[in-house]
Protein backbone atom coordinates (compact mmCIF):
# COMPACT_ATOMS: atom_id res chain seq x y z
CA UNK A 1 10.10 22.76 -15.74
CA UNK A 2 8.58 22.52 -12.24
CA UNK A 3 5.27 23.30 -13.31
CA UNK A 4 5.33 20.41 -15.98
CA UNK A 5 6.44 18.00 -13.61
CA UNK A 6 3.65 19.03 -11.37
CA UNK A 7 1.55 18.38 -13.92
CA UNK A 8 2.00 15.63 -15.16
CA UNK A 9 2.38 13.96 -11.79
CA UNK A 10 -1.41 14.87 -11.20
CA UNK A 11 -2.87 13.65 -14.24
CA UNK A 12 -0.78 10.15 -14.23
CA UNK A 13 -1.69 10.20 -10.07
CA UNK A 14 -5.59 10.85 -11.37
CA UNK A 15 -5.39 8.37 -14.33
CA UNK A 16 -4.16 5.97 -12.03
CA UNK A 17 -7.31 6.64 -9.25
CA UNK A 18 -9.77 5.94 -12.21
CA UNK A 19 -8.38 2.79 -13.37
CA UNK A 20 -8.64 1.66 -10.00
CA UNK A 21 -12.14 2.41 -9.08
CA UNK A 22 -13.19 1.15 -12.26
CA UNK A 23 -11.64 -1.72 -12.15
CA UNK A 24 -13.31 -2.63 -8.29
CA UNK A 25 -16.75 -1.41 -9.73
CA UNK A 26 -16.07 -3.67 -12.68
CA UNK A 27 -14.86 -7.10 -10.27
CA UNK A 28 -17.80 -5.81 -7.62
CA UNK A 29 -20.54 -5.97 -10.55
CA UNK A 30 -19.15 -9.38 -11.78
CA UNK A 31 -19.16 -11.00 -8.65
CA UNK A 32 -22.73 -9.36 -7.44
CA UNK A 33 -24.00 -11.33 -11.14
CA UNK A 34 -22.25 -14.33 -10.72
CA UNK A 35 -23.89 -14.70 -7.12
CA UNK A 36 -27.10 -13.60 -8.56
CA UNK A 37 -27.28 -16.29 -10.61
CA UNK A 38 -26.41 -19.09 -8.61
CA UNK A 39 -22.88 -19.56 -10.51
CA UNK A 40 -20.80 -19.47 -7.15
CA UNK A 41 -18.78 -22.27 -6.82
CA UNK A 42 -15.50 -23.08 -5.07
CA UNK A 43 -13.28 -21.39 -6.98
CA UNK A 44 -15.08 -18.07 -6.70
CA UNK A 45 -15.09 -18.48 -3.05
CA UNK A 46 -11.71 -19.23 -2.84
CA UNK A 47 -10.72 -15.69 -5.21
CA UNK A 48 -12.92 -13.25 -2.96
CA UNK A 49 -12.24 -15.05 0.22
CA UNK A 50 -8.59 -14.23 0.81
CA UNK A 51 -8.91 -10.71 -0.23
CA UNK A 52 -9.48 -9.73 3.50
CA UNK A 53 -6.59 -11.78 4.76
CA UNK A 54 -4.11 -10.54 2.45
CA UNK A 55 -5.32 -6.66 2.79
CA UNK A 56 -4.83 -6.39 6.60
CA UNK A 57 -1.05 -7.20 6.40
CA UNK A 58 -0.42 -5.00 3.35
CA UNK A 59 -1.85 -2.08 5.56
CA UNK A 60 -0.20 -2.86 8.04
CA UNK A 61 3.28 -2.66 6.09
CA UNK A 62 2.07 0.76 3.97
CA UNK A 63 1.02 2.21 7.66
CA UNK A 64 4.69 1.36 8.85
CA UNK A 65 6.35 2.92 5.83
CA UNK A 66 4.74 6.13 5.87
CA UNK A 67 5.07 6.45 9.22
CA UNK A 68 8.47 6.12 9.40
CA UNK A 69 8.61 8.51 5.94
CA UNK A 70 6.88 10.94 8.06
CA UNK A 71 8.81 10.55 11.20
CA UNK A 72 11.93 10.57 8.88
CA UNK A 73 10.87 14.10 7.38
CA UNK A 74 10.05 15.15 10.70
CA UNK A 75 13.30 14.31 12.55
CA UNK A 76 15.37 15.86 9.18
CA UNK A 77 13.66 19.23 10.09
CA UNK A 78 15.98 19.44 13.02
CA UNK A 79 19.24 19.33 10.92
CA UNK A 80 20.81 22.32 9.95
CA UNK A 81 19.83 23.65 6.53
CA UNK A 82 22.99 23.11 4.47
CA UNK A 83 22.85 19.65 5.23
CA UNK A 84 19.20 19.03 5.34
CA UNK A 85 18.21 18.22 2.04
CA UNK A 86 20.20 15.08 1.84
CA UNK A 87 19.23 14.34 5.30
CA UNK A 88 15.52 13.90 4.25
CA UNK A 89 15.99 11.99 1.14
CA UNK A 90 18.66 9.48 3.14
CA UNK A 91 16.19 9.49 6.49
CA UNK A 92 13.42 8.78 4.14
CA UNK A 93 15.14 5.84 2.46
CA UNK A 94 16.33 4.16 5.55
CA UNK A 95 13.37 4.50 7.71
CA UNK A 96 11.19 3.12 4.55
CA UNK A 97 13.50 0.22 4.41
CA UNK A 98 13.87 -0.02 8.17
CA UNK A 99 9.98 -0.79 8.39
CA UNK A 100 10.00 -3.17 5.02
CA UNK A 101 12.06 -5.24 7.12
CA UNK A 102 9.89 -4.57 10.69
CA UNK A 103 7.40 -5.24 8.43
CA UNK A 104 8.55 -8.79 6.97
CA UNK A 105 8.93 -10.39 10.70
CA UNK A 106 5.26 -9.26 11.69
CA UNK A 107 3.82 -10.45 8.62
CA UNK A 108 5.55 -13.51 8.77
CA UNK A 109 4.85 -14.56 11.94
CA UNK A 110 1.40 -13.36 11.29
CA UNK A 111 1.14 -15.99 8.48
CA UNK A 112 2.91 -18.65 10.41
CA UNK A 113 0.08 -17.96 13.39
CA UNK A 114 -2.60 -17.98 10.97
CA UNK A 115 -1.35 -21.54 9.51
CA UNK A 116 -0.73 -23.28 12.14
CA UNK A 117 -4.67 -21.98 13.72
């Protein structure tokens, strides 16, 4: 049962990687033809411009949450055994959570800087 779970983790986890990268080649190729031929206009700018904006903050919240995954793990190591499985999962839940919420008062005063600038 283990081993089919395994599996089939994997090959969703790798279909999922290849409909990704072929869906930047396919937005990378568009947008390298539309500039091409001239076709760039304000609305294209305004798609691809905000991309950069948006990305930094979303990094910044998936950095927090593993992280604190990984610290959660980490400090659930030093519980005893009998208890320690259900100290990981929990840890791992509420540090997650703990750094969705760290993670909403950055960006938002991140945003509010960047509006008011």
């Amino acid at each position: 049962m283990s081993g089919e779970l395994t599996a089939i983790i994997i090959v969703g986890t790798a279909f999922i990687a290849l409909a990704y990268i072929v869906r930047t080649i396919a937005e990378n190729r568009i947008r390298h033809k539309l500039i091409d031929k001239g076709m760039v206009d304000d609305n294209v700018k305004y798609l691809y411009s905000s991309k950069l904006s948006y990305n930094v903050p979303s990094s910044l919240k998936w950095g927090m949450v593993l992280i604190a995954v990984g610290a959660a793990i980490w400090v659930a190591q030093l519980v005893p055994r009998s208890f320690q499985e259900e100290a990981i999962v929990s840890g791992m839940l509420i540090m997650g959570g703990l750094a969705l919420i760290a993670y909403y008062f950055i960006a938002s005063k991140l945003f509010n800087s960047s509006d008011k600038g």
